[in-house]
Protein backbone atom coordinates (compact mmCIF):
# COMPACT_ATOMS: atom_id res chain seq x y z
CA UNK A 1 86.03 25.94 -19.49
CA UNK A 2 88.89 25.90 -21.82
CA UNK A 3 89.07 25.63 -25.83
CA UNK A 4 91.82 24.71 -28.08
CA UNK A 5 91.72 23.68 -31.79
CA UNK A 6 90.69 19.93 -31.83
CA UNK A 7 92.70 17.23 -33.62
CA UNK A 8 89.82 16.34 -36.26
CA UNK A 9 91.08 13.39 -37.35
CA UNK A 10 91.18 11.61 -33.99
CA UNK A 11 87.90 10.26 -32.98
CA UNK A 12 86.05 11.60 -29.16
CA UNK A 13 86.03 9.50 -26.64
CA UNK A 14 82.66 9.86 -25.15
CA UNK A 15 82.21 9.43 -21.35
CA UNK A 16 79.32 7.49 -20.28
CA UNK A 17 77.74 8.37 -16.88
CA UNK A 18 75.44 6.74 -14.45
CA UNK A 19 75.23 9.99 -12.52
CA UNK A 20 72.38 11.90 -13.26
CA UNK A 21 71.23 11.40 -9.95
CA UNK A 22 74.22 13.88 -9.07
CA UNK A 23 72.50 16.34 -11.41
CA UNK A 24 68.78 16.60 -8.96
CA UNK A 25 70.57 16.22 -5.69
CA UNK A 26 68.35 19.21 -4.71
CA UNK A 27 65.54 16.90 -5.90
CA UNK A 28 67.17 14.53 -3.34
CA UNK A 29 66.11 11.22 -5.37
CA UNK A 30 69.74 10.29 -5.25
CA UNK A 31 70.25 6.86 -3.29
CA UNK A 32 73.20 7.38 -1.06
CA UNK A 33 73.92 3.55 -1.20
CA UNK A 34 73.87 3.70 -5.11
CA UNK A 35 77.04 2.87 -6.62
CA UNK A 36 78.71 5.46 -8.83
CA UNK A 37 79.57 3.85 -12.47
CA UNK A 38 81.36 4.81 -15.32
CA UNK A 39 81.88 4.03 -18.91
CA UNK A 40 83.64 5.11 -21.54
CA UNK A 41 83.30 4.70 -25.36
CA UNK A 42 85.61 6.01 -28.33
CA UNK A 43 83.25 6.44 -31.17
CA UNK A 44 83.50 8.43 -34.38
CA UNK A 45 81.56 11.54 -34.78
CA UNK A 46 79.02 10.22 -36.19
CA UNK A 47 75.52 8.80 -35.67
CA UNK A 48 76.31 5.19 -36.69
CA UNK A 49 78.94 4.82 -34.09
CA UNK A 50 76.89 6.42 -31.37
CA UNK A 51 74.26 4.39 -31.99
CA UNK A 52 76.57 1.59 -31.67
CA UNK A 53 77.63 2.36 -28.41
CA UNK A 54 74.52 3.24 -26.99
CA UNK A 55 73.55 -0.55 -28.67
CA UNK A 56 75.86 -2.03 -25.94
CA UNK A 57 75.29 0.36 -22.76
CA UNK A 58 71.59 -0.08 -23.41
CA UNK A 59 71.95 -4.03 -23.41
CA UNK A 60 73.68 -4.44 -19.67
CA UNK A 61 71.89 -5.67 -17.18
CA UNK A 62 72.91 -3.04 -15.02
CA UNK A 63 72.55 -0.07 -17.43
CA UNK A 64 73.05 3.66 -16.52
CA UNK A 65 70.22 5.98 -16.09
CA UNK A 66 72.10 8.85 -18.02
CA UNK A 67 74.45 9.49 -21.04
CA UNK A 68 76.70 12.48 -21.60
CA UNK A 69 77.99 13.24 -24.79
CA UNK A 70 81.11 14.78 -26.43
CA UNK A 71 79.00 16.67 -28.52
CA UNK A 72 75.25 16.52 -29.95
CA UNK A 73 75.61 14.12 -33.36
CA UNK A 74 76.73 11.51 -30.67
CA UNK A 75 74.00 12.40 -28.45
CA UNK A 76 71.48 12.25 -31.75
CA UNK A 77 72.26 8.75 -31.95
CA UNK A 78 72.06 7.77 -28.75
CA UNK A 79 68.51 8.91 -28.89
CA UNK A 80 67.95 7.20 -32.07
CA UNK A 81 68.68 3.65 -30.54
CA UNK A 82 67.39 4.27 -27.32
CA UNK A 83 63.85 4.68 -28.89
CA UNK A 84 64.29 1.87 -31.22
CA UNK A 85 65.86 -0.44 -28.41
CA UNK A 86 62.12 0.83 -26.92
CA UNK A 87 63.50 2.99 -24.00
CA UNK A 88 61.78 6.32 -23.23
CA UNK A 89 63.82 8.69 -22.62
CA UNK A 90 63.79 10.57 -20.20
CA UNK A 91 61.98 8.17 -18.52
CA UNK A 92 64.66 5.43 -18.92
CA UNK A 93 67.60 7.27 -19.93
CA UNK A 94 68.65 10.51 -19.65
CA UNK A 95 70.76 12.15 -22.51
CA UNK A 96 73.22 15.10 -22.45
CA UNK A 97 75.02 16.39 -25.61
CA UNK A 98 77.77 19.55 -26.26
CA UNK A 99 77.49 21.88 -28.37
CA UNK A 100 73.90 23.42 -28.66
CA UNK A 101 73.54 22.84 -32.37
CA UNK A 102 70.21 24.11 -34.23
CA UNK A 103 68.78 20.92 -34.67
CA UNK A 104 69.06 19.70 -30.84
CA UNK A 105 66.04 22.15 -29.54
CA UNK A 106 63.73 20.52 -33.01
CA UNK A 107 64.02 16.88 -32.26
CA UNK A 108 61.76 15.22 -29.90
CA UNK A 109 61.92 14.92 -26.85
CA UNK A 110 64.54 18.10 -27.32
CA UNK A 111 67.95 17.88 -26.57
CA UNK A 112 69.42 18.80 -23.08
CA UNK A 113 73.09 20.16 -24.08
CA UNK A 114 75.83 22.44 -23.12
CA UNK A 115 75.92 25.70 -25.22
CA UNK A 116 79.34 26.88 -26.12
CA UNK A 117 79.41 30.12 -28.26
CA UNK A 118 80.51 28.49 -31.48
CA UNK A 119 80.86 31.95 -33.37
CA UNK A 120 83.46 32.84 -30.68
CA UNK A 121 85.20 29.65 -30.48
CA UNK A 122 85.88 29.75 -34.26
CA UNK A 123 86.88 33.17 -33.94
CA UNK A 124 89.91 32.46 -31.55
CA UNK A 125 90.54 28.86 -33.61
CA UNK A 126 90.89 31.24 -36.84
CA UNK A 127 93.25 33.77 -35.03
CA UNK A 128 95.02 31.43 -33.59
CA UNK A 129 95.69 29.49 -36.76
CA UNK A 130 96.75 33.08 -38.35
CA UNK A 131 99.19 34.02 -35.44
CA UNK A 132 100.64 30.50 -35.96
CA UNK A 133 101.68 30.47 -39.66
CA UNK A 134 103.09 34.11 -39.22
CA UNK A 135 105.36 32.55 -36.50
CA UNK A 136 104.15 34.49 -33.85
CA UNK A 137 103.02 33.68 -29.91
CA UNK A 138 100.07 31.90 -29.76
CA UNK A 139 97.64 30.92 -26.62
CA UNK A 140 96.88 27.65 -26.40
CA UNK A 141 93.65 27.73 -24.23
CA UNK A 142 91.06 30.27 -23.75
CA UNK A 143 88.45 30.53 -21.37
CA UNK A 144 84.86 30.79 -23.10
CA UNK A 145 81.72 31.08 -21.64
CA UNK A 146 79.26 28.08 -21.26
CA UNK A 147 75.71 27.04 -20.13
CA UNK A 148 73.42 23.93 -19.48
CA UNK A 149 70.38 24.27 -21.14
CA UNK A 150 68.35 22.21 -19.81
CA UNK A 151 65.01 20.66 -22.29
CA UNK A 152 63.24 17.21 -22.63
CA UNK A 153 65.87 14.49 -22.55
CA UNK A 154 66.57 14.40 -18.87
CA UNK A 155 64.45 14.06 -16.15
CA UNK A 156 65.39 12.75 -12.39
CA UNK A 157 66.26 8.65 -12.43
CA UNK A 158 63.61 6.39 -11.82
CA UNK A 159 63.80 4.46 -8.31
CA UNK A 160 63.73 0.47 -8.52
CA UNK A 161 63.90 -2.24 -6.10
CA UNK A 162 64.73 0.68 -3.70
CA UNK A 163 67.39 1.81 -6.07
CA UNK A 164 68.67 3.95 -8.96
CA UNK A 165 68.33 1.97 -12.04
């Protein structure tokens, strides 16, 4: 995985899946004749917008069975709407966010998200921003550790009609 200093002020553009069946293939309850679908959302980072998004995905007919987020606010929002839209999740929906922040392992059902050591990643983003205004060489992207860790928002896809929802 690499790092570099985010732009801020730009908003994340938040990538959508309908493969969480790819994610229990040793589970094998993927259905090889499924189609693979993607969506893609540019939201703010913030709940509002998130839940927004999820609003729409949530409403289509042919909705995806997973949702991976840019980072955990986004995926705190997609929560929020898929309960009041009256999905379970994981039941109906699996969600994924980035970042591992405190609150993600305290909500219920508990957030399944990619932990990034955030001390670290500030560390470099600091020295880099240092190195920079002296004028000297500067790396651009550093490899950081990572890890899935897994909790209560995802669970295999339900089968329907023969089918991954």
């Amino acid at each position: 995985m690499q790092a570099s200093v985010p732009d801020l002020h730009r908003p994340h553009t938040v990538t959508f899946d309908c493969w969480a069946t790819l994610l229990y293939e040793a589970e094998e309850t993927r259905d090889p004749d499924a189609r693979a679908r993607s969506f893609a959302a540019t939201v703010g980072v913030n709940v509002d917008d998130a839940r927004e998004a999820a609003r729409y995905l949530l409403s289509l007919d042919d909705r995806p069975t997973a949702v991976v987020c840019g980072n955990d606010v986004i995926a705190y929002g997609v929560l929020l709407e898929a309960e009041r839209s009256g999905f379970s999740v994981p039941r109906d929906l699996s969600v994924v966010g980035f970042d591992d922040l405190d609150w993600s392992r305290h909500l219920r059902p508990s957030l399944t998200t990619i932990h990034v050591p955030t001390g670290e990643t500030w560390q470099r983003a600091g020295e880099y921003l240092v190195r920079r205004l002296a004028g000297e060489q500067t790396i651009m992207h550093h490899e950081i550790d990572h890890s899935l860790v897994v909790r209560e928002s995802t669970a295999p896809p339900l089968k329907r009609h023969g089918r991954s929802r």
